[in-house]
C-alpha atoms as a PDB file:
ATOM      1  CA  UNK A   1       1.223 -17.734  -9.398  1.00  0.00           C
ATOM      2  CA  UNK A   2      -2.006 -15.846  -9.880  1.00  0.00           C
ATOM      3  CA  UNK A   3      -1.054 -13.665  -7.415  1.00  0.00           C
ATOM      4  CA  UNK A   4       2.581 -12.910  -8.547  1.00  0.00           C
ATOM      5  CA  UNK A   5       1.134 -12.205 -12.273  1.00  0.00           C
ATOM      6  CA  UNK A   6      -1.900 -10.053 -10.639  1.00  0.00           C
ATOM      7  CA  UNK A   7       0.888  -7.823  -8.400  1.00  0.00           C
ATOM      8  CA  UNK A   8       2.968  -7.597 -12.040  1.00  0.00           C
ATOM      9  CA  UNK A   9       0.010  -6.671 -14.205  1.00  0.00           C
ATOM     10  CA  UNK A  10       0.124  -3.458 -11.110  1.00  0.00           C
ATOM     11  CA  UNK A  11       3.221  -1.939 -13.048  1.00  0.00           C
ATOM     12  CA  UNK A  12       1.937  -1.680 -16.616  1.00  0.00           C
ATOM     13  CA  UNK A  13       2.346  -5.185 -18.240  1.00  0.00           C
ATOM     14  CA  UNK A  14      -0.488  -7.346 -19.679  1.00  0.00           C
ATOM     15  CA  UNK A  15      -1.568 -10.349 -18.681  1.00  0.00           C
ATOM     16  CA  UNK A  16       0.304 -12.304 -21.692  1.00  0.00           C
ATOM     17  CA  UNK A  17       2.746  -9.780 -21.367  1.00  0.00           C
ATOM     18  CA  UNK A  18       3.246 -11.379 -17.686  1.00  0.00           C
ATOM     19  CA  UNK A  19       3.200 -14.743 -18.479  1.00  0.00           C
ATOM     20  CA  UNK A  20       5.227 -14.894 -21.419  1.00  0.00           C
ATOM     21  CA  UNK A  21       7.984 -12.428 -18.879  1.00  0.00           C
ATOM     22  CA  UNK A  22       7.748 -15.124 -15.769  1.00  0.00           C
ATOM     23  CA  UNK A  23       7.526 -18.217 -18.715  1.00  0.00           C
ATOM     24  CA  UNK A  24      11.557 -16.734 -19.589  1.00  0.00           C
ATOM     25  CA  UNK A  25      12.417 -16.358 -16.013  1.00  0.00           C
ATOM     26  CA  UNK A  26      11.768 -20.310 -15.810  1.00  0.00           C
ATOM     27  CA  UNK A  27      13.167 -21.116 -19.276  1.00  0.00           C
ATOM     28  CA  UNK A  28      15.495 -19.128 -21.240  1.00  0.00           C
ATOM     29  CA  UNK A  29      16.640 -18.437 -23.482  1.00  0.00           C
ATOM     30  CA  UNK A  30      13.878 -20.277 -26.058  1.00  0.00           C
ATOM     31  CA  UNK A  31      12.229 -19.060 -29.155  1.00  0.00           C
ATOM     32  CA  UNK A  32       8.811 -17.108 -29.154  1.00  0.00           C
ATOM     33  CA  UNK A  33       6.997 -20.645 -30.397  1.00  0.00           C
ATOM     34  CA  UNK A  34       8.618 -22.632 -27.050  1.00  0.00           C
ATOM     35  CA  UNK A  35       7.616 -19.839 -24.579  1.00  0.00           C
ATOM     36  CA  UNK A  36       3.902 -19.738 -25.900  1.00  0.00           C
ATOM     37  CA  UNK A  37       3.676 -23.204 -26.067  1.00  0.00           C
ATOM     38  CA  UNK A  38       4.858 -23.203 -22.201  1.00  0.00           C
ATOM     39  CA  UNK A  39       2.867 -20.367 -21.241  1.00  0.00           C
ATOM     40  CA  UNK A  40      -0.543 -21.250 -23.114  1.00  0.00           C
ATOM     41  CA  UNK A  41       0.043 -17.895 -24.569  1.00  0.00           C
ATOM     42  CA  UNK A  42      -1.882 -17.676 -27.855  1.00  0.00           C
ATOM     43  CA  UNK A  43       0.651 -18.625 -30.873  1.00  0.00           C
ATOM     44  CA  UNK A  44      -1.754 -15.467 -32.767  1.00  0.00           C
ATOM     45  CA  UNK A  45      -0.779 -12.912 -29.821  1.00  0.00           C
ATOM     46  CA  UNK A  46       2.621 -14.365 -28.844  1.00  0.00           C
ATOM     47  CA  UNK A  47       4.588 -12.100 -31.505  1.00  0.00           C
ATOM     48  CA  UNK A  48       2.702  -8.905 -30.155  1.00  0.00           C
ATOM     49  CA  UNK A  49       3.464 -10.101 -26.409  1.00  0.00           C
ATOM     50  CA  UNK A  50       7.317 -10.153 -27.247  1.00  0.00           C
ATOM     51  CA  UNK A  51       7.289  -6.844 -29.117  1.00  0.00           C
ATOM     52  CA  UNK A  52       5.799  -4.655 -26.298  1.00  0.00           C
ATOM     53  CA  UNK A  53       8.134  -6.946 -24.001  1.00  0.00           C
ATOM     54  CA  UNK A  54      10.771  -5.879 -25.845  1.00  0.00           C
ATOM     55  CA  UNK A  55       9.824  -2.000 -26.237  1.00  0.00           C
ATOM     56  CA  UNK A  56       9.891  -2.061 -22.717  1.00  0.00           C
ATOM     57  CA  UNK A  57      13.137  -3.609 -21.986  1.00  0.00           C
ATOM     58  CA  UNK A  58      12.035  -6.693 -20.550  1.00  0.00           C
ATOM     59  CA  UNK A  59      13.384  -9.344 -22.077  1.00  0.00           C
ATOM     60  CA  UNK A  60      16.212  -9.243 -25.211  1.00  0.00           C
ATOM     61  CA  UNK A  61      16.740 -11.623 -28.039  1.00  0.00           C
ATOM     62  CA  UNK A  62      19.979 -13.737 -29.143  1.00  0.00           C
ATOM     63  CA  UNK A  63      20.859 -13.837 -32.572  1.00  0.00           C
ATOM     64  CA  UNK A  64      19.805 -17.489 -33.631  1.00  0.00           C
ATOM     65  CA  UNK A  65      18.080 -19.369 -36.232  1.00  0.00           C
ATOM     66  CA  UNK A  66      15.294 -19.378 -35.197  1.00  0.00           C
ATOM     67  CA  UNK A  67      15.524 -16.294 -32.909  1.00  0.00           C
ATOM     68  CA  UNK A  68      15.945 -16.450 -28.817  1.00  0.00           C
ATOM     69  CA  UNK A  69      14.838 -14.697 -26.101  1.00  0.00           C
ATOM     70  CA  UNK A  70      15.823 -14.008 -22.668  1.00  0.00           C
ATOM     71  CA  UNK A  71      14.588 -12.045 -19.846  1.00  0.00           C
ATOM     72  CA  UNK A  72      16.315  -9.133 -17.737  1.00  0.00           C
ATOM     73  CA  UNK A  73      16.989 -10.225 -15.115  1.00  0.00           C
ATOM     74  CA  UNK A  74      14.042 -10.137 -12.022  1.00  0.00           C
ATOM     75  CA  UNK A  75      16.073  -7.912  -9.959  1.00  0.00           C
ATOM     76  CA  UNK A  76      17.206  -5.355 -12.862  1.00  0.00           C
ATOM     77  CA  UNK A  77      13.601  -5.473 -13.823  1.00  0.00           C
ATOM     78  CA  UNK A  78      12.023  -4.393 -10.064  1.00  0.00           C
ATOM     79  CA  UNK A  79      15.379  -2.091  -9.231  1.00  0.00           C
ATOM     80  CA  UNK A  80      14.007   0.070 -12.491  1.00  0.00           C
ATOM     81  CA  UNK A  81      10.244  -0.115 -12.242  1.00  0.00           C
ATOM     82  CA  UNK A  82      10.885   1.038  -8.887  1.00  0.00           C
ATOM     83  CA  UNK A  83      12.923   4.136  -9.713  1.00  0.00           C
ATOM     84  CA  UNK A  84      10.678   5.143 -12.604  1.00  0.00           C
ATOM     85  CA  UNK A  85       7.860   4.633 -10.104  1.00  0.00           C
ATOM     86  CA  UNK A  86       9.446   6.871  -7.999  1.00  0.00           C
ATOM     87  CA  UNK A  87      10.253   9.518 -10.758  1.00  0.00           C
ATOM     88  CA  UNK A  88       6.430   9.333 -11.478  1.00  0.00           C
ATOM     89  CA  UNK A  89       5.148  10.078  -7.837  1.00  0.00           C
ATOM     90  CA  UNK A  90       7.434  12.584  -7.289  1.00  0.00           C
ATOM     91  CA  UNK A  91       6.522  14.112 -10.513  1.00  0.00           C
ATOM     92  CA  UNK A  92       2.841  13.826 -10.189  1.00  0.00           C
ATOM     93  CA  UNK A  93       3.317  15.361  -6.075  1.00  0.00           C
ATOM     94  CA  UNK A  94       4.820  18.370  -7.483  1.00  0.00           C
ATOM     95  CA  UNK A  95       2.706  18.769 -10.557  1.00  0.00           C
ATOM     96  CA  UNK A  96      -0.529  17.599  -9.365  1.00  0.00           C
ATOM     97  CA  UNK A  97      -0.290  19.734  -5.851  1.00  0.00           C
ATOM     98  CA  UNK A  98       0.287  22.841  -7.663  1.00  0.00           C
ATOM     99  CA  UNK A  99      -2.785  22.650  -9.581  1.00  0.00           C
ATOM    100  CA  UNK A 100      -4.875  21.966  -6.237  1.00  0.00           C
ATOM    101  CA  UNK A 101      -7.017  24.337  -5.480  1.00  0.00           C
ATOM    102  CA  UNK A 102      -7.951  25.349  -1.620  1.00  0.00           C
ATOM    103  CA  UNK A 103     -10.899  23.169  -0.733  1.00  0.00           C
ATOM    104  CA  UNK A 104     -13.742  25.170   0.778  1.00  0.00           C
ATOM    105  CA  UNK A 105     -13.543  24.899   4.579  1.00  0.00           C
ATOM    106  CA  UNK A 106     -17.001  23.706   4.968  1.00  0.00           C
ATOM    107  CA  UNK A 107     -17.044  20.414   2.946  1.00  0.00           C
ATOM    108  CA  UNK A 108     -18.577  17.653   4.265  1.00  0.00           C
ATOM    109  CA  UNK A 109     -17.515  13.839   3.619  1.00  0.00           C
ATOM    110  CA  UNK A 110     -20.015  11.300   4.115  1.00  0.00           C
ATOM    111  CA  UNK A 111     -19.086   8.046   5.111  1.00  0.00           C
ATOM    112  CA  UNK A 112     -20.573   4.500   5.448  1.00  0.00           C
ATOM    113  CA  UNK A 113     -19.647   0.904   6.800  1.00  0.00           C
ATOM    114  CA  UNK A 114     -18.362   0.328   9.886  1.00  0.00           C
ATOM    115  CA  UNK A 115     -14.942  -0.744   7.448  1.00  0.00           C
ATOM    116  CA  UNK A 116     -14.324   2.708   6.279  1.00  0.00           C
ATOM    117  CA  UNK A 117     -15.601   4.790   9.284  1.00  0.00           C
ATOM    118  CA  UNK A 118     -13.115   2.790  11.478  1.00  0.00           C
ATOM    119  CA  UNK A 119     -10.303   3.293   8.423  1.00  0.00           C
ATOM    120  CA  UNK A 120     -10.987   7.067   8.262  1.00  0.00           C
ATOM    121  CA  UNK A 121     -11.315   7.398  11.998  1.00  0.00           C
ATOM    122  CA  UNK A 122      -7.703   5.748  12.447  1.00  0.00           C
ATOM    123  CA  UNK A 123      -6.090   7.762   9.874  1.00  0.00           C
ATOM    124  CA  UNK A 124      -7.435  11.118  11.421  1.00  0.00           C
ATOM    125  CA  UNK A 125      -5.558   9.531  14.742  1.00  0.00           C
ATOM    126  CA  UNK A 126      -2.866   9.401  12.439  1.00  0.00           C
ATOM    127  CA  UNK A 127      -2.834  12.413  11.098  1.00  0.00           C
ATOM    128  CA  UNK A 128      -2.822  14.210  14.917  1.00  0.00           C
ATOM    129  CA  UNK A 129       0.478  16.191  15.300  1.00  0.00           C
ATOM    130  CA  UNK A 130      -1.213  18.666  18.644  1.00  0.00           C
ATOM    131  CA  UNK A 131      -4.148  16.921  20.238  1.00  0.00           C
ATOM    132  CA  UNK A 132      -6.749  14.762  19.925  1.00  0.00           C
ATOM    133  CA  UNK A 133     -10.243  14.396  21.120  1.00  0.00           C
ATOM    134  CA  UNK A 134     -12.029  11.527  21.585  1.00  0.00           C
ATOM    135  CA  UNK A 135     -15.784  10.166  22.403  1.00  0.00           C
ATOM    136  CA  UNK A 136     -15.704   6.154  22.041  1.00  0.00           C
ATOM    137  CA  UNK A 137     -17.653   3.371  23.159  1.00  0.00           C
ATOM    138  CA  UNK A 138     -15.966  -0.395  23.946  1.00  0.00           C
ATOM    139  CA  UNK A 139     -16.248  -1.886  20.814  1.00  0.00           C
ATOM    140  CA  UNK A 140     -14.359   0.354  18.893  1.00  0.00           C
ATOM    141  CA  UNK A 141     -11.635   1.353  21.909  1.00  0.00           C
ATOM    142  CA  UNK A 142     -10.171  -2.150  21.371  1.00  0.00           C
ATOM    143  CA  UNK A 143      -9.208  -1.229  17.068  1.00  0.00           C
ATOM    144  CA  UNK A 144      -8.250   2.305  17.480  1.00  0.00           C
ATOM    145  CA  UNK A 145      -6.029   2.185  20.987  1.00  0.00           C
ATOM    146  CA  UNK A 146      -2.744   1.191  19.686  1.00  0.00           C
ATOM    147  CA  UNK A 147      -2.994   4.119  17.031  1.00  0.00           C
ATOM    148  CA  UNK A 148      -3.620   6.310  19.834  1.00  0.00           C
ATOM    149  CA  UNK A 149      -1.251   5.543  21.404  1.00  0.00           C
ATOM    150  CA  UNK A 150       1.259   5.633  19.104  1.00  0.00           C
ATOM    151  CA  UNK A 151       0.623   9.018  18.720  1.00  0.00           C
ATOM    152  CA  UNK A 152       0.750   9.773  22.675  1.00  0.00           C
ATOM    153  CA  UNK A 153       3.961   8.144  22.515  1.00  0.00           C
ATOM    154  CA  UNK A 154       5.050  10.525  19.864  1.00  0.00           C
ATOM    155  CA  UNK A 155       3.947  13.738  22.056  1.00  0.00           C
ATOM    156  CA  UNK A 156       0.401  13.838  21.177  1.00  0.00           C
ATOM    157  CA  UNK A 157      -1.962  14.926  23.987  1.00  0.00           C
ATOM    158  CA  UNK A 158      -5.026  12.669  24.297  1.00  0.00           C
ATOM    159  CA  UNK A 159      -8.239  13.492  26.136  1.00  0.00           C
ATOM    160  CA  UNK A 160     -10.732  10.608  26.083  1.00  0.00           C
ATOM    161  CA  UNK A 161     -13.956  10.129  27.597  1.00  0.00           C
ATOM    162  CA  UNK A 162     -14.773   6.508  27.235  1.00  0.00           C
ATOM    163  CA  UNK A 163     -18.106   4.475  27.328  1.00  0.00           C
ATOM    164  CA  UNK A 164     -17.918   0.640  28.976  1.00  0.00           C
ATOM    165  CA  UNK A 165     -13.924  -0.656  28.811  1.00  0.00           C
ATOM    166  CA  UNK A 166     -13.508   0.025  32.289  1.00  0.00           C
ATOM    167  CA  UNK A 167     -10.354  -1.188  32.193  1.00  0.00           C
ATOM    168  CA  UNK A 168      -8.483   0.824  29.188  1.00  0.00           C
ATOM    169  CA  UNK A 169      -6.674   3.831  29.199  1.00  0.00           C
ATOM    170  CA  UNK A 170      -6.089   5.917  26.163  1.00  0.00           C
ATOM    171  CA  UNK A 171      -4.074   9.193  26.629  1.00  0.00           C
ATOM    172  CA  UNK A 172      -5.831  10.920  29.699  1.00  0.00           C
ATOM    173  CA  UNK A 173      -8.838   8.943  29.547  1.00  0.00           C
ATOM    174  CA  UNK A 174     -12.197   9.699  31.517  1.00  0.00           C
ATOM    175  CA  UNK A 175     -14.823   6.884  31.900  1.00  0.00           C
ATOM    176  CA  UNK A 176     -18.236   7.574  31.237  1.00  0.00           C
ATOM    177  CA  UNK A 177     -19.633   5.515  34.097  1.00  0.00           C
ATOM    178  CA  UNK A 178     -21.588   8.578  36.089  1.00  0.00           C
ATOM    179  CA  UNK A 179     -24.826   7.440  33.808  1.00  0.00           C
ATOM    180  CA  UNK A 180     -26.684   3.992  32.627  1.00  0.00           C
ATOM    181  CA  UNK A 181     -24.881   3.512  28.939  1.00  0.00           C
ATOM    182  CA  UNK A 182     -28.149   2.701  28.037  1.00  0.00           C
ATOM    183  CA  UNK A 183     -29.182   6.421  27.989  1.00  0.00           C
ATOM    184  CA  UNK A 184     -27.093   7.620  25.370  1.00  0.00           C
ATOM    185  CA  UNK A 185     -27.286   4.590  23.436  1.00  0.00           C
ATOM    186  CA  UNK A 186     -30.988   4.594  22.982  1.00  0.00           C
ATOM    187  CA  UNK A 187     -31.061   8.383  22.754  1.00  0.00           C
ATOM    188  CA  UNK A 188     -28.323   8.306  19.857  1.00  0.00           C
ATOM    189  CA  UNK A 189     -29.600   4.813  18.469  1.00  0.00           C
ATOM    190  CA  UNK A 190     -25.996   3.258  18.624  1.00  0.00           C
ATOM    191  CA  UNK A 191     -22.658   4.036  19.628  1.00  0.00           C
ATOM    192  CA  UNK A 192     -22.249   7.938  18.877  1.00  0.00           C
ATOM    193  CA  UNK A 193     -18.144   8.147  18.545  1.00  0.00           C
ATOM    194  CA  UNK A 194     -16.426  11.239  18.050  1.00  0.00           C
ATOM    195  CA  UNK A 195     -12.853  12.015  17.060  1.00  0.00           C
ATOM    196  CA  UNK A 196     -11.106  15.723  16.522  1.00  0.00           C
ATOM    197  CA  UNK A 197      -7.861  16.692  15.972  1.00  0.00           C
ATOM    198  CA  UNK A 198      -5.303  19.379  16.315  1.00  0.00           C
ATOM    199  CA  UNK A 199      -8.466  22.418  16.472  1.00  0.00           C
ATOM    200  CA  UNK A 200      -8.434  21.221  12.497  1.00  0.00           C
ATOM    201  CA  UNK A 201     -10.385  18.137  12.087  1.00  0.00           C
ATOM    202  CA  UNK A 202     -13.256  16.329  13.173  1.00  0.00           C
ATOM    203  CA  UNK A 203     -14.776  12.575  12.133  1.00  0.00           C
ATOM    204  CA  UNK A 204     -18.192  12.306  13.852  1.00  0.00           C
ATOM    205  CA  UNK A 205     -19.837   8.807  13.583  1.00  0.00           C
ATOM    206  CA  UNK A 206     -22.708   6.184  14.499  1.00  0.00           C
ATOM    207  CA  UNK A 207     -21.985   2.701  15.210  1.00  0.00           C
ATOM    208  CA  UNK A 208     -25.714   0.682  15.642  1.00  0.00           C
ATOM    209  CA  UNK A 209     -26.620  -2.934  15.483  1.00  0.00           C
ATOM    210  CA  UNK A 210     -29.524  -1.844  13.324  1.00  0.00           C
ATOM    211  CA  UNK A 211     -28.328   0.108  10.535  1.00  0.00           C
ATOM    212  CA  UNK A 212     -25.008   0.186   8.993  1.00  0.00           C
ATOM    213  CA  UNK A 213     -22.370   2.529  10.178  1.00  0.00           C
ATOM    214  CA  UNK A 214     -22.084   5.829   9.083  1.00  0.00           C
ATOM    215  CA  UNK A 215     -19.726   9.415   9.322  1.00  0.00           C
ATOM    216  CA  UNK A 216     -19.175  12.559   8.544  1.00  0.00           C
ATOM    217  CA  UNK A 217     -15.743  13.977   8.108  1.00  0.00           C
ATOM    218  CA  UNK A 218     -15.057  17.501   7.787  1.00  0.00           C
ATOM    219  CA  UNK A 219     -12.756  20.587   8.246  1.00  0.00           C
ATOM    220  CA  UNK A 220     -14.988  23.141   9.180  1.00  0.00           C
ATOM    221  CA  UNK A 221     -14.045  25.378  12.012  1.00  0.00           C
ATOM    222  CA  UNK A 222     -17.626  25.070  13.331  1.00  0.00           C
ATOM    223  CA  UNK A 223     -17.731  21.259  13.321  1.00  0.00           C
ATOM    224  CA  UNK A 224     -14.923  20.845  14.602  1.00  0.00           C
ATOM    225  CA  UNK A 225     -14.913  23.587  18.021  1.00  0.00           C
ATOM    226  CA  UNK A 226     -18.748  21.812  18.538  1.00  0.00           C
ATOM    227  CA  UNK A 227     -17.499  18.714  18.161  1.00  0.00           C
ATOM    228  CA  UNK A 228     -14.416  19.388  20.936  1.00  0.00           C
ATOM    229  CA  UNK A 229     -16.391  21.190  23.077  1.00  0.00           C
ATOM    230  CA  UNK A 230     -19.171  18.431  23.086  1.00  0.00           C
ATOM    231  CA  UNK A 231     -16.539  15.998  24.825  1.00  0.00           C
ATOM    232  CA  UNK A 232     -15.378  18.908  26.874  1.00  0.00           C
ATOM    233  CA  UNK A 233     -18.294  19.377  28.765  1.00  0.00           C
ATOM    234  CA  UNK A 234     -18.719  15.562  29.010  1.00  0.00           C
ATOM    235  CA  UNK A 235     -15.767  15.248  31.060  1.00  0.00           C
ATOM    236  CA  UNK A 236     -16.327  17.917  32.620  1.00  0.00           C
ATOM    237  CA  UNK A 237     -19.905  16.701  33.369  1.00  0.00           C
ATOM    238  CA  UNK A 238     -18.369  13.624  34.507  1.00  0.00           C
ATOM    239  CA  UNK A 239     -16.631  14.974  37.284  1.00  0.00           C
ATOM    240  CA  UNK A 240     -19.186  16.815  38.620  1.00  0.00           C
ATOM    241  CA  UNK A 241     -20.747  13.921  39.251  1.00  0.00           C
ATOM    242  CA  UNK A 242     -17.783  11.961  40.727  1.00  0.00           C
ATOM    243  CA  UNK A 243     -17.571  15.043  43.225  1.00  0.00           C
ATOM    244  CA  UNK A 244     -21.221  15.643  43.844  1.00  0.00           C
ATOM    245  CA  UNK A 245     -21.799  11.900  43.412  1.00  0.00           C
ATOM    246  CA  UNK A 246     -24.464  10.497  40.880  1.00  0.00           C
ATOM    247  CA  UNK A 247     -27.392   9.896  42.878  1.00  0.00           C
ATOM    248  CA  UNK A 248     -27.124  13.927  43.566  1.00  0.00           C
ATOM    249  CA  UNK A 249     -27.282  14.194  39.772  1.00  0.00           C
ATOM    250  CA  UNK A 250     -29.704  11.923  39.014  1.00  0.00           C
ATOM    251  CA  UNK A 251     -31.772  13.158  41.486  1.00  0.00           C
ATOM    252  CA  UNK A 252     -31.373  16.444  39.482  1.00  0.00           C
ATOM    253  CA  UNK A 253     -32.608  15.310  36.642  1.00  0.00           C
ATOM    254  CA  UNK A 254     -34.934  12.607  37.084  1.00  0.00           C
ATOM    255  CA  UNK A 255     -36.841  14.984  39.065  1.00  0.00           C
ATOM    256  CA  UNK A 256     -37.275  17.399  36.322  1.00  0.00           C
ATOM    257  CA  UNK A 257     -39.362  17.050  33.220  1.00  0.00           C
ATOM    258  CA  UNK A 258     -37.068  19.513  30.927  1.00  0.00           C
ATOM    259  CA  UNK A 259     -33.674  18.124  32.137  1.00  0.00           C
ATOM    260  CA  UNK A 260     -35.336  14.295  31.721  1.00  0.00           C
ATOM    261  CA  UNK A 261     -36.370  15.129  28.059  1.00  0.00           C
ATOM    262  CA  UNK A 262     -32.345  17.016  27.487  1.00  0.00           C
ATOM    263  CA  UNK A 263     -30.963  13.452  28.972  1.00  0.00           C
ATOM    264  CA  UNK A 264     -33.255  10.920  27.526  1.00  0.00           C
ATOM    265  CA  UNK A 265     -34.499  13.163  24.183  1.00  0.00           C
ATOM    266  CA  UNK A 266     -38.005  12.119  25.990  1.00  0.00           C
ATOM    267  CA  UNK A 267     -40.882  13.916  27.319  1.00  0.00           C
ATOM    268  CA  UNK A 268     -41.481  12.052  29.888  1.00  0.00           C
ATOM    269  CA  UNK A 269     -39.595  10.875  33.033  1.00  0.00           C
ATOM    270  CA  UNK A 270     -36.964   8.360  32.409  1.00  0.00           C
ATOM    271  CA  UNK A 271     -37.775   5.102  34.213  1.00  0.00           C
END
């Protein structure tokens, strides 16, 4: 019951103004004393509960001695909050757009726990119409596949370059298994996850059992071609070293103090 008078109280209607509506639904028609008594409606308020109940079409009395109530029916009552719902939204779409201004290209959203990182990076997913871009460790590959793939299914072109989940696929997927994970972990302190979309969009975030998660979502043409062309060259990088094969590349670097320190963010040669 909580819930039903909780989802209710969602459309404009008081608590009282909930009970006394649902107490009718159960009982009717009765007088304004019977439903408070049955409700536990204050006998002060009840009065002032069947006024704005009335006002709004709700319920309707019977002429009596004393006087009755009953309610509209449930159905009338959700067929017409519905359509003056959808009068509103349609109202406040056309109203409220045409007094938004152009956001400035450059704005930054800042984003933290893992909760709303992942809900902001599936609803970027969502929002893909082109392409999409994506950097993504295990963990997270198992919440946002089925959204990407939704959106392959719907024509969207996926590039992925993904780190553990041998296994998966998502879109035209690239597994970053030419390196120890335990690189770019430690260099990045957690799971460094990128998503872009359509040239237009980019969510760039940190997963890390240490600190809580955090993102940063943003629009800006800059971001977003770094951002792209950061998991570009990570595929790309990838199958260099299929073809060369990784000992060849980790020979390469290992070998060299600058390249260690651009791999490992260390100064030193990586053990």
């Amino acid at each position: 019951m909580d819930n039903l008078l909780n989802e209710l109280q969602k459309f404009g209607f008081s608590k009282y103004e909930c009970q006394v509506y649902v107490g009718f639904l159960k009982n009717s028609p009765i007088t304004g004393y019977e439903v408070s008594k049955r409700t536990g409606v204050p006998r002060s308020m009840i009065y002032q509960v069947l006024g704005k109940l009335l006002d709004k079409g709700a319920i309707f009395t019977i002429p009596s001695d004393p006087v009755k109530y009953i309610p509209l029916p449930a159905k009338d009552l959700i067929d017409r909050l519905r359509k003056e719902y959808e009068q509103s939204f349609d109202y406040l779409e056309k109203e409220l757009t045409s007094l938004d201004s152009e956001q400035e290209a450059d704005v930054i959203w800042r984003v933290k726990s893992d909760e709303l990182v992942l809900k902001e990076i599936i609803e970027l997913i969502e929002r893909a119409q082109e392409e999409l871009w994506i950097s993504v460790w295990e963990p997270q590959v198992s919440i946002i596949k089925e959204f990407v793939d939704k959106r392959v299914e719907a024509g969207v072109k996926a590039f992925s370059v993904l780190f553990g989940a041998p296994e998966t696929e998502i879109g035209l997927t690239y597994h970053h298994n030419y390196m120890a994970l335990e690189i770019a972990k430690e260099r990045t302190d957690g799971h460094l996850t990128i998503v872009a979309r359509d040239n237009e969009e980019v969510i760039i975030a940190n997963f890390s059992p240490n600190t809580v998660a955090w993102a940063v979502k943003t629009k800006d043409p800059a971001l977003v071609l770094v951002a792209t062309e950061y998991i570009r060259h990570d595929i790309m990088y990838g199958e260099i070293a299929k073809a060369f094969g990784s000992e060849k590349v980790d020979h390469l670097w290992k070998n060299n103090i600058d390249l260690t320190h651009i791999v490992t963010g260390k100064r030193f040669k990586y053990k």
